[in-house]
N, C-alpha and C. Protein backbone atom coordinates (compact mmCIF):
# COMPACT_ATOMS: atom_id res chain seq x y z
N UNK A 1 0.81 -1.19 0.00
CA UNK A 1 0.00 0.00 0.00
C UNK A 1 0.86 1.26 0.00
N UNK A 2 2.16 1.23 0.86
CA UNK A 2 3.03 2.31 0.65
C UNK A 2 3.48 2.48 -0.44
N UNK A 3 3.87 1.58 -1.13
CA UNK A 3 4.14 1.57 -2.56
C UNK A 3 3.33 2.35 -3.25
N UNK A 4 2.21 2.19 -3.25
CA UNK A 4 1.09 2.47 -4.18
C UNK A 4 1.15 3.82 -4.07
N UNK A 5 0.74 4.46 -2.84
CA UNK A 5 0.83 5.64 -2.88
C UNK A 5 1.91 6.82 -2.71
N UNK A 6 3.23 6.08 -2.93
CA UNK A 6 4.10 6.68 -3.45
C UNK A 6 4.27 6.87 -4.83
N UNK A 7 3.74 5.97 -6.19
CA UNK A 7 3.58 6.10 -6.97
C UNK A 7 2.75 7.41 -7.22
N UNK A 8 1.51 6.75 -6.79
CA UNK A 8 0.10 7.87 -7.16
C UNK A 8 0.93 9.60 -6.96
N UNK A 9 1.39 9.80 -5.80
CA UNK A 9 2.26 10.94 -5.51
C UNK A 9 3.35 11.30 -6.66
N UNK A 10 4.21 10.43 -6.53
CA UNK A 10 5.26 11.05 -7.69
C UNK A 10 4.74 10.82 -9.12
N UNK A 11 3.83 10.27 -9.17
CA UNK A 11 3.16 10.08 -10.78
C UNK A 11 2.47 11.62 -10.84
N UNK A 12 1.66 12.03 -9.71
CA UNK A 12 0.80 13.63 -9.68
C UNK A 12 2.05 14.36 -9.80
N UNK A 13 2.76 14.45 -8.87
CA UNK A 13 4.14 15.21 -8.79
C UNK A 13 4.61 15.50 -10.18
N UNK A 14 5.06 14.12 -11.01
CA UNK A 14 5.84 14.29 -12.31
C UNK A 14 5.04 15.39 -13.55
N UNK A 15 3.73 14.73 -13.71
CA UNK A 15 2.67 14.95 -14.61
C UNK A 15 2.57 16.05 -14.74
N UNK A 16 2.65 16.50 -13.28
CA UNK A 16 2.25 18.20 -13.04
C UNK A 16 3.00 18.94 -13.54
N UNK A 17 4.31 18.78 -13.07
CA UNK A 17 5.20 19.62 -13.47
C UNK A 17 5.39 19.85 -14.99
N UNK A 18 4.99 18.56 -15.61
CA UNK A 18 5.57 18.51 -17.10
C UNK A 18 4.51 19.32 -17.54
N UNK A 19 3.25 19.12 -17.38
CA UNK A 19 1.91 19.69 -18.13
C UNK A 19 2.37 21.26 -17.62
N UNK A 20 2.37 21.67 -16.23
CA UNK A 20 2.29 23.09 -16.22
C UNK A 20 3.20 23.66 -16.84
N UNK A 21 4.96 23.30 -16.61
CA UNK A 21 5.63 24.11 -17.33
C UNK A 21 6.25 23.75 -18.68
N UNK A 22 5.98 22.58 -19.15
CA UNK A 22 6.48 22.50 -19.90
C UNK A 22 5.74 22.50 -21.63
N UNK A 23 4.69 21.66 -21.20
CA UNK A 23 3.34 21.09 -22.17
C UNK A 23 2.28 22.72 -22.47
N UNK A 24 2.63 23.55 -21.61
CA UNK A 24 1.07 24.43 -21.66
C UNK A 24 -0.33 23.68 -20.94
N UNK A 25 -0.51 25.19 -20.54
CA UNK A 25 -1.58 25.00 -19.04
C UNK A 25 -2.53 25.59 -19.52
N UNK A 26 -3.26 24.73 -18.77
CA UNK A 26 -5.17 25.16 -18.47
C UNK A 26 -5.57 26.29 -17.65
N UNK A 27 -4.82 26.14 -16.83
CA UNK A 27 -4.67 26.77 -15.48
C UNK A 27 -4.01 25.54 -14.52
N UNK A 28 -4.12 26.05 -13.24
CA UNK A 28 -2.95 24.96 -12.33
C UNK A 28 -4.12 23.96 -11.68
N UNK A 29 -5.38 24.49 -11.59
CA UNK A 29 -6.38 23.12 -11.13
C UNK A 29 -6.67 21.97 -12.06
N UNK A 30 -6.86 22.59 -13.21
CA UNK A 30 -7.31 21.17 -14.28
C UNK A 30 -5.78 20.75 -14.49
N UNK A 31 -4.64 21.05 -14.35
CA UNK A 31 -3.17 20.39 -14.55
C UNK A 31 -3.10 19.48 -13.35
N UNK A 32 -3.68 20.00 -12.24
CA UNK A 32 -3.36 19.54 -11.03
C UNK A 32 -4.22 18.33 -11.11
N UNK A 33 -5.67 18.48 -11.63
CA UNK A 33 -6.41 17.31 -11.35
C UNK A 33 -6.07 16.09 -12.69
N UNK A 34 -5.70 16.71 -13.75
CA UNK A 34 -5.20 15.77 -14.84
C UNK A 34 -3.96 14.67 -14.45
N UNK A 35 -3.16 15.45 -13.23
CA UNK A 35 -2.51 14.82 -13.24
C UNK A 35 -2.47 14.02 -12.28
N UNK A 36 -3.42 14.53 -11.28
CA UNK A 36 -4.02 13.04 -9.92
C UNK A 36 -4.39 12.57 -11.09
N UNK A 37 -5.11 12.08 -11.94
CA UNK A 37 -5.73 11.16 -13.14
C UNK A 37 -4.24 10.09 -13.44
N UNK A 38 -3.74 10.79 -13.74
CA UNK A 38 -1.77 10.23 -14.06
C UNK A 38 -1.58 9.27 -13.03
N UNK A 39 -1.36 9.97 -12.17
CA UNK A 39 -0.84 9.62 -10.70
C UNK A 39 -1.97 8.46 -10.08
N UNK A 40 -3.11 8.38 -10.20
CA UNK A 40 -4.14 7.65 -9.75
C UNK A 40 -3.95 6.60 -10.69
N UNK A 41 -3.73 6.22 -11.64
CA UNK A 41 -3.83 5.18 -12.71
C UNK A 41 -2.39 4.84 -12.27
N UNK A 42 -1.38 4.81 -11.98
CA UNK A 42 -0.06 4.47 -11.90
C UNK A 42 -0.65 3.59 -10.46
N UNK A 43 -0.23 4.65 -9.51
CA UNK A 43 -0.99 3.82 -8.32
C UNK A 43 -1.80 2.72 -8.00
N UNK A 44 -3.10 3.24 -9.06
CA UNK A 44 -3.95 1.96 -8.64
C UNK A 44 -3.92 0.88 -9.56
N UNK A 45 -2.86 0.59 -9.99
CA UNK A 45 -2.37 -0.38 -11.57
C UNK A 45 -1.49 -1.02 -10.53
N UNK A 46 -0.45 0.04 -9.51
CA UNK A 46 0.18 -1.06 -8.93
C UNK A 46 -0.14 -1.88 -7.80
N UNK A 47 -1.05 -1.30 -7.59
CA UNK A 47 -1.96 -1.66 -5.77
C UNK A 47 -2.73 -2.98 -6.50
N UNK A 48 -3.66 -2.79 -7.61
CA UNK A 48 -3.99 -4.19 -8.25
C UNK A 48 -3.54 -5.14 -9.03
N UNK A 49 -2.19 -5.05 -8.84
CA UNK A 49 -0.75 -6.28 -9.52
C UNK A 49 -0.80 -6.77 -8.51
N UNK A 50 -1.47 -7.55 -8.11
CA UNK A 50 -1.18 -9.36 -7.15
C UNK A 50 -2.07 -10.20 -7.63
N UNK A 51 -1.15 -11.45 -8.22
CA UNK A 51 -1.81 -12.61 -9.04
C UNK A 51 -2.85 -13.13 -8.34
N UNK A 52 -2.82 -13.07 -6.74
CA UNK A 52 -3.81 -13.82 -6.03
C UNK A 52 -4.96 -13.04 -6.22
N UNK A 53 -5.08 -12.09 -6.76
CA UNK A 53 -6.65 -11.38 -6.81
C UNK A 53 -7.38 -12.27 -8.42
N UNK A 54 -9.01 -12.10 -8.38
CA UNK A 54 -9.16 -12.23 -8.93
C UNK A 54 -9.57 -10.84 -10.50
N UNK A 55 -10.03 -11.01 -11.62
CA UNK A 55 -9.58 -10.29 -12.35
C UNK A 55 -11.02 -9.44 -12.29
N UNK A 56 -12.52 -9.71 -11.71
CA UNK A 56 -13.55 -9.20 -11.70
C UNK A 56 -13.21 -8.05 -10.43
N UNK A 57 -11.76 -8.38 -9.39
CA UNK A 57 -11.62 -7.19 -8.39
C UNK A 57 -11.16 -6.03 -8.70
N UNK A 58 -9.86 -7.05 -9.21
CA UNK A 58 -9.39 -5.63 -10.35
C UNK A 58 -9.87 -4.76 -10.76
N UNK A 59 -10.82 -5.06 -12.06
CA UNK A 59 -11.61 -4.16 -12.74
C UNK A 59 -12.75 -3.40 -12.13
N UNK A 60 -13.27 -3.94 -10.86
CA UNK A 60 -13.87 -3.37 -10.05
C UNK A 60 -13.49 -1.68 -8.88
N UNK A 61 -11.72 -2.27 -9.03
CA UNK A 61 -11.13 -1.40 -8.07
C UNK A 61 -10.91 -0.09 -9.44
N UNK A 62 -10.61 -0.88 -10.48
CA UNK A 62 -10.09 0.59 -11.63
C UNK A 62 -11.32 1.12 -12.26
N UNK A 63 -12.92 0.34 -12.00
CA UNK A 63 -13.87 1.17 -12.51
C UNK A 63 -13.82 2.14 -11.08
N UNK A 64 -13.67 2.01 -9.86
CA UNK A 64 -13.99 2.73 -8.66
C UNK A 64 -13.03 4.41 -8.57
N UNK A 65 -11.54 4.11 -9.35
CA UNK A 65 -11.02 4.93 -10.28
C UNK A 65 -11.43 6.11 -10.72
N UNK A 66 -12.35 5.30 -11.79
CA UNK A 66 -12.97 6.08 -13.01
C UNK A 66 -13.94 6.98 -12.12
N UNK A 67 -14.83 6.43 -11.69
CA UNK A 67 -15.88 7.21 -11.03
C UNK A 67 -15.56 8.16 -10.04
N UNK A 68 -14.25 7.79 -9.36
CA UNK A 68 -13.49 8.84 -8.30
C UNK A 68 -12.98 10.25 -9.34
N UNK A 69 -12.45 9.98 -10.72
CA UNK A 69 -12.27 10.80 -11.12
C UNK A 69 -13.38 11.54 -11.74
N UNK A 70 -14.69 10.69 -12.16
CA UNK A 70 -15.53 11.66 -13.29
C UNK A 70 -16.23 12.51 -11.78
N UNK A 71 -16.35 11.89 -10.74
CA UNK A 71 -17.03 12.90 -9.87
C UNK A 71 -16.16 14.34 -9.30
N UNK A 72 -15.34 14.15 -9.17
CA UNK A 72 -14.16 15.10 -9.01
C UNK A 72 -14.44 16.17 -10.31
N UNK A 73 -14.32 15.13 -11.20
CA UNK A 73 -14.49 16.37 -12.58
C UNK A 73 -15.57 17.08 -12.84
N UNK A 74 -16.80 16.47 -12.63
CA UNK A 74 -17.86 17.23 -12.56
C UNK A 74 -18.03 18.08 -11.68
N UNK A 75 -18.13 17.88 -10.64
CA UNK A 75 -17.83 18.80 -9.24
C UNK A 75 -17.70 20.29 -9.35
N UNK A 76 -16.16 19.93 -10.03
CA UNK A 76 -15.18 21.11 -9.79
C UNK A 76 -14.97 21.64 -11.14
N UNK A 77 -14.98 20.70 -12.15
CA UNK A 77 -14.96 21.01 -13.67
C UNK A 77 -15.81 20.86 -14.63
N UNK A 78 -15.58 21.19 -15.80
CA UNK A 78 -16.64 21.10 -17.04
C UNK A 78 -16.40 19.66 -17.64
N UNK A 79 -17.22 19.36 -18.12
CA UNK A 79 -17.22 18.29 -19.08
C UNK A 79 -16.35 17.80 -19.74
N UNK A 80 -16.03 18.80 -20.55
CA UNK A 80 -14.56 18.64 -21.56
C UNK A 80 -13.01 18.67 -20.83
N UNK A 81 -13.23 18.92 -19.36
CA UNK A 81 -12.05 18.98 -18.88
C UNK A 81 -11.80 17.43 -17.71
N UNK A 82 -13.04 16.60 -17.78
CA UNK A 82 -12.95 15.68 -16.62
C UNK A 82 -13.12 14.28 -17.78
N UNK A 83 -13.50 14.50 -18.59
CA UNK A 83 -13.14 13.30 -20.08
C UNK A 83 -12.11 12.73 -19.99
N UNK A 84 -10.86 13.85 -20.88
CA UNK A 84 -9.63 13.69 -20.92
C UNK A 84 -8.91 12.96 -19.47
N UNK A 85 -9.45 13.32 -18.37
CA UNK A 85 -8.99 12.59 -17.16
C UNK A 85 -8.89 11.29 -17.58
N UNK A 86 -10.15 10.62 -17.68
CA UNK A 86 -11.06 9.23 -17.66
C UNK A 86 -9.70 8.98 -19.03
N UNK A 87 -9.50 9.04 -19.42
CA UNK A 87 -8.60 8.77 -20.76
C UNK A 87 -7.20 8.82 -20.45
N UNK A 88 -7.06 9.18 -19.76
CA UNK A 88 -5.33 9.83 -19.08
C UNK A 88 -5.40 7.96 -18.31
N UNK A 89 -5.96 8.58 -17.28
CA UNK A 89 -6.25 7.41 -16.26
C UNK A 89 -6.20 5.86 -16.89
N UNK A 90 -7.09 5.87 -17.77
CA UNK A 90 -7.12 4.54 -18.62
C UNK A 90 -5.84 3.90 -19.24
N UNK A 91 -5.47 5.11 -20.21
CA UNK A 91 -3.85 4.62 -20.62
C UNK A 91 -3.16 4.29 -19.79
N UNK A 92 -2.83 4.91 -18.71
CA UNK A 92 -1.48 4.30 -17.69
C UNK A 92 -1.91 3.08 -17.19
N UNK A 93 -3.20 3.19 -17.00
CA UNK A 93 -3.81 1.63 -16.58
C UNK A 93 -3.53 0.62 -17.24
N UNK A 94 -3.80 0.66 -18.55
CA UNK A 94 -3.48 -0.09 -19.47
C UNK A 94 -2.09 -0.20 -19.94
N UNK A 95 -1.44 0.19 -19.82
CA UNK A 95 -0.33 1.20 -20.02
C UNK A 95 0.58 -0.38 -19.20
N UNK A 96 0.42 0.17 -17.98
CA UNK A 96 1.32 -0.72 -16.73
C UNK A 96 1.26 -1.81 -16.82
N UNK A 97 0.06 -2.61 -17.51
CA UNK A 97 -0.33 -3.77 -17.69
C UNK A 97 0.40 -4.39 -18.72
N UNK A 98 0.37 -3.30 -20.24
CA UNK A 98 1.12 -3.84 -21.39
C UNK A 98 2.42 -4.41 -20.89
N UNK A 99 2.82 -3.26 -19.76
CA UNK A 99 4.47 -3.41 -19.76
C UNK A 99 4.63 -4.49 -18.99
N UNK A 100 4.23 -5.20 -18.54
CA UNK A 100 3.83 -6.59 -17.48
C UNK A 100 3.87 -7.34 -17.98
N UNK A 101 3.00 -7.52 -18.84
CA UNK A 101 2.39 -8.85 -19.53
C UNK A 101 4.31 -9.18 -20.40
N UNK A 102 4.93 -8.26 -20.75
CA UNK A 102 6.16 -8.69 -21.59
C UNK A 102 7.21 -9.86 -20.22
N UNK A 103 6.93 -10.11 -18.60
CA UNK A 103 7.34 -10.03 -17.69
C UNK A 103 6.93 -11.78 -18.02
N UNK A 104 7.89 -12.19 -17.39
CA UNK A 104 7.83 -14.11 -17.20
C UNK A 104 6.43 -14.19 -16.45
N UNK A 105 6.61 -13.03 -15.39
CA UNK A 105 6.07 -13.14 -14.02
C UNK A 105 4.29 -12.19 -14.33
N UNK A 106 4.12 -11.58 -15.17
CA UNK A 106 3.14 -11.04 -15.96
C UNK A 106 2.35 -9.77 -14.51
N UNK A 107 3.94 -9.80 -14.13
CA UNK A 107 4.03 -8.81 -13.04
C UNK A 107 4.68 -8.14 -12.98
N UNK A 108 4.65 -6.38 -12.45
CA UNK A 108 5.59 -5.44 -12.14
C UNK A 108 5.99 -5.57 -10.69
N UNK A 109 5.36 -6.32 -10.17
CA UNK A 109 5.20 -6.13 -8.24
C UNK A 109 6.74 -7.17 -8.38
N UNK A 110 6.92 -7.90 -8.87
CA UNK A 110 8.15 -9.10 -8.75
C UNK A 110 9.12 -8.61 -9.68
């Protein structure tokens, strides 16, 4: 679990920095929340890498994700700005997995 949310942290941390100064900004809240989206998909990709789970938890824990982010986005943001989250989020999800599956162990945790 420490793991995890050291990821989620330096994944928000990294994202941020690159989108605000480097990529061009929205402003610093939708950078900030795009990049919990980053940071949340890193995290919770690595918190649900243990073979002993089954694969209906998984997808259960990364739809719980999705919905953490579209409510956040609606909330606080517009439409067009809490999408792109749900899409951010997804890739790294998917993302962490591709890079796994190349793994004997079809794991990043080992």
């Amino acid at each position: 679990m420490k793991k995890s949310i050291i990821y989620l942290l330096l994944g928000t941390f990294v994202s941020f920095f690159l989108n605000y100064y480097l990529l061009g900004s929205l402003g610093w809240q939708a950078d900030l929340y795009h990049a919990f989206a980053f940071g949340l998909g890193w995290g919770l990709a690595y918190f649900v890498d243990r073979p002993e789970w089954a694969l209906p938890k998984k997808m259960g824990l990364s739809f719980l994700g999705i919905l953490l982010l579209l409510l956040i986005g609606f909330v606080f943001f517009s439409f067009e700005i809490a999408i792109p989250s749900i899409i951010k989020f997804s890739t790294v999800f998917v993302a962490y997995y591709l890079i796994a599956s190349f793994r004997e162990s079809k794991s990043l945790r080992k």
